[in-house]
N, C-alpha and C. Protein backbone atom coordinates (compact mmCIF):
# COMPACT_ATOMS: atom_id res chain seq x y z
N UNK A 1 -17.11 0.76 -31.37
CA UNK A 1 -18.39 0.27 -31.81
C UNK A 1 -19.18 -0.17 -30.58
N UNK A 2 -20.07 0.18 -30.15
CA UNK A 2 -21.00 0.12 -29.57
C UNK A 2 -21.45 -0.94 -29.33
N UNK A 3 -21.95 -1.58 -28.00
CA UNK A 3 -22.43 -3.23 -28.32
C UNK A 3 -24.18 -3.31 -28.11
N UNK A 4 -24.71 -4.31 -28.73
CA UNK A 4 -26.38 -4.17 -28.71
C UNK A 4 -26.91 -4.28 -27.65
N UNK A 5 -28.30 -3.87 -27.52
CA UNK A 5 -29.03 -4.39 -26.39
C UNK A 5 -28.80 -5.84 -26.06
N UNK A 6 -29.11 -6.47 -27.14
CA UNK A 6 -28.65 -8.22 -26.87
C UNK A 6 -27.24 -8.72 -26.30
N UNK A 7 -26.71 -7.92 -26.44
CA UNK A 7 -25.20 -8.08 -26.11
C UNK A 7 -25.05 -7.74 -24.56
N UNK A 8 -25.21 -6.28 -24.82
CA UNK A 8 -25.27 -5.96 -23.12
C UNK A 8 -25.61 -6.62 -22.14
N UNK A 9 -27.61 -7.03 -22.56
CA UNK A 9 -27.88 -8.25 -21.56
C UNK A 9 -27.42 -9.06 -21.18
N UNK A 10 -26.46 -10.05 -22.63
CA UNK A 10 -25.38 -11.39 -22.21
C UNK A 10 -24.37 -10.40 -21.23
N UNK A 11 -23.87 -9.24 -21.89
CA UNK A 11 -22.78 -9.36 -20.54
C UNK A 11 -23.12 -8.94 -19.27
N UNK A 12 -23.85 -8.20 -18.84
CA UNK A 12 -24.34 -8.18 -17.41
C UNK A 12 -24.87 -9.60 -17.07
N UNK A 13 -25.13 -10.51 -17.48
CA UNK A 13 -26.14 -11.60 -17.41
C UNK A 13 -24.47 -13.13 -16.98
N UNK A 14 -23.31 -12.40 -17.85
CA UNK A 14 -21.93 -13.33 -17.37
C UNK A 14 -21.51 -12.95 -15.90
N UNK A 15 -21.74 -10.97 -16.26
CA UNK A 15 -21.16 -10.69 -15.22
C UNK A 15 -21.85 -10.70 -13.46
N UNK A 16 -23.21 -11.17 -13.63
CA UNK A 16 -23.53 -11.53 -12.40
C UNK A 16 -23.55 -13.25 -12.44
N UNK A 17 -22.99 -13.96 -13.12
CA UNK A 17 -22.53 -15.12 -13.10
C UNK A 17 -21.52 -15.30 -12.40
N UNK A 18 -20.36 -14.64 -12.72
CA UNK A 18 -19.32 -14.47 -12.21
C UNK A 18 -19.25 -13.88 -10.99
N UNK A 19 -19.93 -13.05 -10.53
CA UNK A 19 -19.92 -12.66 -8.94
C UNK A 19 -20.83 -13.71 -8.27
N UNK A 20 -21.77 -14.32 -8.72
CA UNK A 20 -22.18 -15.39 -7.98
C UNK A 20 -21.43 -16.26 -7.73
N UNK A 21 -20.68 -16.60 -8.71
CA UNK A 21 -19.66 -17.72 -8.57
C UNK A 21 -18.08 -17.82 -7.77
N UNK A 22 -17.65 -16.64 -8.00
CA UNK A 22 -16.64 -16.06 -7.21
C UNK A 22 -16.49 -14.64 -7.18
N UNK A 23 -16.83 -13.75 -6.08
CA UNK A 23 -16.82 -12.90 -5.66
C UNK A 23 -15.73 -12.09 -5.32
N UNK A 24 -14.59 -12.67 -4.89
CA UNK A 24 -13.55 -12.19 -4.95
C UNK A 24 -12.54 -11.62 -6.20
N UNK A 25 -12.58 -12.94 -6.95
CA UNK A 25 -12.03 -12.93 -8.21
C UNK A 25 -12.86 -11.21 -9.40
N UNK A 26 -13.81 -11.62 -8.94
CA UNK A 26 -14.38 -10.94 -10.19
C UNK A 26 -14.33 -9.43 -9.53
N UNK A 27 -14.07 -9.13 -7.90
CA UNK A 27 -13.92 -7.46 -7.25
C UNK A 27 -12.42 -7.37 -7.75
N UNK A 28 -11.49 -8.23 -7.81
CA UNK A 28 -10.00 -8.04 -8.04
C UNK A 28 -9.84 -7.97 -9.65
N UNK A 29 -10.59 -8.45 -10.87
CA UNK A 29 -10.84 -8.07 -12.32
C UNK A 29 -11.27 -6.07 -12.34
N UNK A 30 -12.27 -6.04 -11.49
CA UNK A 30 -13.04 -4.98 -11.66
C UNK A 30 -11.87 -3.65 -11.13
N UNK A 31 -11.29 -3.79 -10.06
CA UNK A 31 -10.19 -2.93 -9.43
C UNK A 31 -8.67 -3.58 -10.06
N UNK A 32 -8.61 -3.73 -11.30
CA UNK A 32 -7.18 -3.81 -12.25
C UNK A 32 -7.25 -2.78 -12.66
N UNK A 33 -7.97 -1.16 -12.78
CA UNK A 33 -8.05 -0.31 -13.25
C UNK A 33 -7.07 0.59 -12.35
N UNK A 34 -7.78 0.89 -10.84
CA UNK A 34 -6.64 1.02 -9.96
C UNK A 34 -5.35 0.78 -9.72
N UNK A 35 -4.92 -0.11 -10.09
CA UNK A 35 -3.47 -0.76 -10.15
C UNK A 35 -3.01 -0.18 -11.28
N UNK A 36 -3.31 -0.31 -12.20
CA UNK A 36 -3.08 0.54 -13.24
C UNK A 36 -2.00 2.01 -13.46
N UNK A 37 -3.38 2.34 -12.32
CA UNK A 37 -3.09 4.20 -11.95
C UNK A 37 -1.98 4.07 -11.13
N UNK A 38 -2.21 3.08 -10.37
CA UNK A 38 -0.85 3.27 -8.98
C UNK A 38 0.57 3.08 -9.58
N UNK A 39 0.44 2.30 -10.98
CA UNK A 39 1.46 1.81 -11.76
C UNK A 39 1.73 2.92 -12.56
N UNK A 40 1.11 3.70 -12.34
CA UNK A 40 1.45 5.43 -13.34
C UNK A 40 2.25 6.19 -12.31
N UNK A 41 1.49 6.30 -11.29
CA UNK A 41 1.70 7.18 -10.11
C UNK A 41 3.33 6.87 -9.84
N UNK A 42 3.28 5.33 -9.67
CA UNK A 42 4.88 5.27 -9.05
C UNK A 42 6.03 5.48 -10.14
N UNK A 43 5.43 5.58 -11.51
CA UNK A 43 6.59 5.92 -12.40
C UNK A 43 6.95 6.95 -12.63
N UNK A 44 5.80 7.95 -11.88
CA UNK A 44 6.03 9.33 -11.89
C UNK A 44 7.32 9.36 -10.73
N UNK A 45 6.89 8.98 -9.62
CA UNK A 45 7.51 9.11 -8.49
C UNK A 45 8.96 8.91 -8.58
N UNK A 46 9.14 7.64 -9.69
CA UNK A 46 10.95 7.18 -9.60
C UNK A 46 11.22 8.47 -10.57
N UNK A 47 10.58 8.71 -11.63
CA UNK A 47 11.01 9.84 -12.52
C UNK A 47 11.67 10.93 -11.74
N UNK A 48 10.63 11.45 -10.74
CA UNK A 48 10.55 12.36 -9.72
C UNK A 48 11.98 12.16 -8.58
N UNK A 49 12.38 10.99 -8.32
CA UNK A 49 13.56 10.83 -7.29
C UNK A 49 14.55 10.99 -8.54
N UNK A 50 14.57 10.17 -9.73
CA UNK A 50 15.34 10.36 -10.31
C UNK A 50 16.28 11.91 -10.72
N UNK A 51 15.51 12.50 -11.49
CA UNK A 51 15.27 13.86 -11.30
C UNK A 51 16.32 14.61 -10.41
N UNK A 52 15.54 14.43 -9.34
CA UNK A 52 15.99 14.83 -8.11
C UNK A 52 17.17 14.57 -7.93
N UNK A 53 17.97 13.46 -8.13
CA UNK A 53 18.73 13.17 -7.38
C UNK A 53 20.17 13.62 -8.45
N UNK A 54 19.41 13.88 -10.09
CA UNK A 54 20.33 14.47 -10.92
C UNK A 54 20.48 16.05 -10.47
N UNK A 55 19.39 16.67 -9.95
CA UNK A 55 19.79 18.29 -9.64
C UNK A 55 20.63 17.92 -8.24
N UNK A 56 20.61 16.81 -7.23
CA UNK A 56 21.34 17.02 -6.42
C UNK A 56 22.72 17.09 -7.09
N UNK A 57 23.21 16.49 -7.73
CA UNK A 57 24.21 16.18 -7.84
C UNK A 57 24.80 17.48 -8.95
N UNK A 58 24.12 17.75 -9.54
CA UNK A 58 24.01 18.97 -10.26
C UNK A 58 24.68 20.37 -9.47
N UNK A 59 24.00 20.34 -7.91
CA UNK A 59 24.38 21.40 -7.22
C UNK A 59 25.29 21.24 -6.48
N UNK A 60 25.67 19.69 -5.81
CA UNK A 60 26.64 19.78 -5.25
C UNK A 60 28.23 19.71 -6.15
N UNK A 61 28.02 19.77 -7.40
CA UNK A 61 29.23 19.65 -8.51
C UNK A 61 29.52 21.47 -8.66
N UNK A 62 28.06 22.24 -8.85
CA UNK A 62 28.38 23.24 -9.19
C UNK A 62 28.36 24.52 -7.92
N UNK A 63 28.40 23.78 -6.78
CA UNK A 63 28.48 24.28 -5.61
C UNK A 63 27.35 25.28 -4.98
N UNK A 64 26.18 25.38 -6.07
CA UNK A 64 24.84 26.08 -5.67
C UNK A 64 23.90 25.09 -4.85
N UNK A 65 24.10 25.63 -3.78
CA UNK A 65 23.41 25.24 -2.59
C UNK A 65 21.81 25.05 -2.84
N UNK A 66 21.09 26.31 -3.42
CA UNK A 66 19.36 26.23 -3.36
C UNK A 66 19.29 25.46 -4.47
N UNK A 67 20.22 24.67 -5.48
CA UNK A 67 20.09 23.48 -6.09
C UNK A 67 20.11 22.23 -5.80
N UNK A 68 20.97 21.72 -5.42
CA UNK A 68 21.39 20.72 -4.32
C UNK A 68 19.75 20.57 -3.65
N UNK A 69 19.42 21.60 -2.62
CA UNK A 69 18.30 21.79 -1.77
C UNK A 69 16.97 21.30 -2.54
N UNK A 70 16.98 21.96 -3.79
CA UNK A 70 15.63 21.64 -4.71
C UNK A 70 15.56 20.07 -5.02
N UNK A 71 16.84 19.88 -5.35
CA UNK A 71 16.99 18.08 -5.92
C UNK A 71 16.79 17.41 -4.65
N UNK A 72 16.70 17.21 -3.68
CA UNK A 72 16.94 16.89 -2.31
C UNK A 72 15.25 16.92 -2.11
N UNK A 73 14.64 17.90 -2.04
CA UNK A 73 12.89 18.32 -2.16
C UNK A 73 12.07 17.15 -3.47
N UNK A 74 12.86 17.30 -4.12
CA UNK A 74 11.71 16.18 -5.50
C UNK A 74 12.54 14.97 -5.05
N UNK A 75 13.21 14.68 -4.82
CA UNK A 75 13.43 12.93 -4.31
C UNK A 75 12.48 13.15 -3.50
N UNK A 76 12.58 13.85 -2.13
CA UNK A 76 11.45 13.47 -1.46
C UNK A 76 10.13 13.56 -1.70
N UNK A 77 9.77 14.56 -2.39
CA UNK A 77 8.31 14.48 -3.08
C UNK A 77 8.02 12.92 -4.10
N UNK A 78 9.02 12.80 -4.78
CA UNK A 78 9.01 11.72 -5.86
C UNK A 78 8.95 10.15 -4.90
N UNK A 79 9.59 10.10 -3.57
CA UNK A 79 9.32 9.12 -2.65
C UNK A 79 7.91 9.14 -1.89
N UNK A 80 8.01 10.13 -1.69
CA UNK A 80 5.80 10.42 -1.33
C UNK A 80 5.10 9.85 -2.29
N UNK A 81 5.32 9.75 -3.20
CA UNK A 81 4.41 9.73 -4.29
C UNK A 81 4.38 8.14 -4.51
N UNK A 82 5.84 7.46 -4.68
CA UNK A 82 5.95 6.17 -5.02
C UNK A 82 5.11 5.53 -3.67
N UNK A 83 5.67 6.04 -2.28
CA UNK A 83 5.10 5.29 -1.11
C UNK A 83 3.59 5.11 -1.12
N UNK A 84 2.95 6.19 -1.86
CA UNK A 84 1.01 6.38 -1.47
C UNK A 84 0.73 6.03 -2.63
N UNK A 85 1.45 5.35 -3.94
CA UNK A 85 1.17 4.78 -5.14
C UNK A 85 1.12 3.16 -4.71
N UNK A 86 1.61 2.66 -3.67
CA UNK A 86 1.79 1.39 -3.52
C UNK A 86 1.51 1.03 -1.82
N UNK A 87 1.36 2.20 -1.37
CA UNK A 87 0.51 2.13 0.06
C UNK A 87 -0.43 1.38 0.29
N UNK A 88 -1.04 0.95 1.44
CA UNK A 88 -2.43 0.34 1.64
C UNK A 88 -3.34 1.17 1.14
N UNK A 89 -4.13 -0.25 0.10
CA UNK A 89 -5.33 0.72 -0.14
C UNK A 89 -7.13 0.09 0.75
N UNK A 90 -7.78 0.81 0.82
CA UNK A 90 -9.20 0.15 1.29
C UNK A 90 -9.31 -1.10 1.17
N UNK A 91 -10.25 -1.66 2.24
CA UNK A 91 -10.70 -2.98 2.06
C UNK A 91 -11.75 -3.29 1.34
N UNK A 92 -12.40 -2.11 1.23
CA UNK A 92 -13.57 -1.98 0.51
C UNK A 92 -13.16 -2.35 -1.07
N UNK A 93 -12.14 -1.68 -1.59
CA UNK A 93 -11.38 -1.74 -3.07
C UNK A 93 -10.85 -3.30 -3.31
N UNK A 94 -10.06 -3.69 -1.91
CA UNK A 94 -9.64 -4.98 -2.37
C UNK A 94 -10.47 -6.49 -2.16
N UNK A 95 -12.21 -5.68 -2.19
CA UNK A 95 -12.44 -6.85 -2.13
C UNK A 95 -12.65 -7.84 -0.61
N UNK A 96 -12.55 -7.38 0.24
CA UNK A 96 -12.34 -7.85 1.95
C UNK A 96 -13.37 -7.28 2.52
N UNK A 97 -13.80 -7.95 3.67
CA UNK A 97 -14.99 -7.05 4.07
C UNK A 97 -14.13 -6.43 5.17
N UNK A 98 -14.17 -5.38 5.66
CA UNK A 98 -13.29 -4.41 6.95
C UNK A 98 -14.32 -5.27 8.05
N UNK A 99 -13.02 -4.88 9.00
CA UNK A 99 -13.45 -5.98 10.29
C UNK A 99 -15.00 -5.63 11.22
N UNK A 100 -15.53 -5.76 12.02
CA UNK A 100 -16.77 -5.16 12.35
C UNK A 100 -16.57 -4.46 13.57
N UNK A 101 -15.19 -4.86 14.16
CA UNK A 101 -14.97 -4.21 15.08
C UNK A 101 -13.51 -4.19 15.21
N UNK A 102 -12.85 -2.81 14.52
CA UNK A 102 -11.58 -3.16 14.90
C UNK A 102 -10.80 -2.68 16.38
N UNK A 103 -11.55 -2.23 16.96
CA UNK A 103 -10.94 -2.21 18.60
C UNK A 103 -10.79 -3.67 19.16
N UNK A 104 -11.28 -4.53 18.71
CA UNK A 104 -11.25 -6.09 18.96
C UNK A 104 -9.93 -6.46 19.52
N UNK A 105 -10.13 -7.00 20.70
CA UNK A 105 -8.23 -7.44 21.10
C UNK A 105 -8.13 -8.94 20.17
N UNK A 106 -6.95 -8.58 19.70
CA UNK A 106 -6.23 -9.61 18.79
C UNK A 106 -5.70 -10.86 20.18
N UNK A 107 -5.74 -12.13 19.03
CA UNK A 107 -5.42 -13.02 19.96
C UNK A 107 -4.22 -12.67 20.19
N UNK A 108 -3.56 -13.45 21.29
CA UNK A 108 -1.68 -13.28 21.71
C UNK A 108 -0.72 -14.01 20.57
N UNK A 109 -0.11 -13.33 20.19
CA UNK A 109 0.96 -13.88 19.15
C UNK A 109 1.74 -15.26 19.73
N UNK A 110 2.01 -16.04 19.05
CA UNK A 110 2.91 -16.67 19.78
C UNK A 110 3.71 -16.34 20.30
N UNK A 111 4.65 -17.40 21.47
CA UNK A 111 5.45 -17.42 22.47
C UNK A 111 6.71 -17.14 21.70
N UNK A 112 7.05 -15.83 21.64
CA UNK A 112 8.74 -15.07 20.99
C UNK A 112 9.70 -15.32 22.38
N UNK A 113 10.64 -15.07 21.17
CA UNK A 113 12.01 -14.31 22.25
C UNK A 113 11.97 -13.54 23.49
N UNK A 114 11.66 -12.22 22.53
CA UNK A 114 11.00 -11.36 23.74
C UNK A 114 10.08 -11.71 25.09
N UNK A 115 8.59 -12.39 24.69
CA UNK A 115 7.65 -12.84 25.19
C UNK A 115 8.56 -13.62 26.71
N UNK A 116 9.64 -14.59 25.92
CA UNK A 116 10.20 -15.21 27.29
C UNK A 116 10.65 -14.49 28.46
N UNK A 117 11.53 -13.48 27.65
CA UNK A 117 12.41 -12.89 28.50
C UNK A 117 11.65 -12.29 29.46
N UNK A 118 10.80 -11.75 28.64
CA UNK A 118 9.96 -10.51 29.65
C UNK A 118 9.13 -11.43 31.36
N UNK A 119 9.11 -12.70 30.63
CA UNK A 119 8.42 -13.53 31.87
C UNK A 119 9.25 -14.05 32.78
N UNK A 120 10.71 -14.09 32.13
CA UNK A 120 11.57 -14.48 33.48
C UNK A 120 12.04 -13.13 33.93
N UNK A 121 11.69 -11.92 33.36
CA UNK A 121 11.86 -10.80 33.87
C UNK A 121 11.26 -10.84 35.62
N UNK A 122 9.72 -10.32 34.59
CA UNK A 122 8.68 -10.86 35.81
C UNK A 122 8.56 -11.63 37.12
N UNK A 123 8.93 -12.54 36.74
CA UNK A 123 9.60 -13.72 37.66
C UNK A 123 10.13 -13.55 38.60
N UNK A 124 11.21 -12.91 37.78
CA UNK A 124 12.90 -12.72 38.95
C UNK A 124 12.48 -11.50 39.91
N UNK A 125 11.58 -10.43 39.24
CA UNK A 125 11.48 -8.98 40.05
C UNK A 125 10.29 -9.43 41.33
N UNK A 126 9.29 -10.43 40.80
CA UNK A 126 8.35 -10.75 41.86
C UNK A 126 9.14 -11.45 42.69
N UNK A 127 9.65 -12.12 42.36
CA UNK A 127 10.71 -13.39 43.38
C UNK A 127 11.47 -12.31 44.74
N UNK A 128 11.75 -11.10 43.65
CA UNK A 128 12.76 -10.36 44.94
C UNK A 128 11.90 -9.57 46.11
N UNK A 129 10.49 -9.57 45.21
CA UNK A 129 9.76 -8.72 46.36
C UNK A 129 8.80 -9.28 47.47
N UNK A 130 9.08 -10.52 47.27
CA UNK A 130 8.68 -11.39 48.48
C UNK A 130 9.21 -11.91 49.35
């Protein structure tokens, strides 16, 4: 059923309420549709390893090799599929604004493990060449 002109107006009229009010919230309502799909996509994908991993076993029981090989091919297709179903998606989609410059040098991480070593590395090799 169809909703009225009067209706429509109230809801465009909430729904720029709601982006005035929180902007984030209401881009992460609007992209639950997406998630959705990705939540299809990856059930294909386990179907797909699943699958797969029954013809592997299929061929290595019945000793046909280009079976085995095929089941071996849809796990991995069925793992493609789950990985880019739950992959990074845009910043644009989630709502974030993308950076303005991402060649930007990042600040220095804190002082690690590594970070030390490498400076008494440094250290010790300048020390010897003086």
């Amino acid at each position: 059923m169809p909703l009225s002109e009067h209706e429509q107006r109230l809801l465009e009229q909430m729904e720029k309420a709601l982006y005035a009010e929180d902007p984030k919230f209401a881009t992460s309502l609007r992209s639950s549709s997406g998630s959705r799909a990705a939540r299809g996509r990856a059930a294909l994908g386990v179907l797909g390893i699943l699958a797969g991993l029954g013809l592997l076993i299929v061929g290595v029981a019945t000793t046909i090799i280009a079976l085995g090989v095929l089941g071996f091919l849809l796990m991995l297709v069925g793992s493609v599929i789950v990985y880019s179903a739950f992959g990074a998606r845009p910043a644009e989609e989630e709502g974030e604004e993308a950076p303005a410059n991402p060649s930007a040098p990042k600040p220095p991480a804190s002082s690690g493990f590594m970070n030390r070593m490498e400076d008494r590395w440094r250290k010790r090799s300048e020390g010897g060449q003086q």
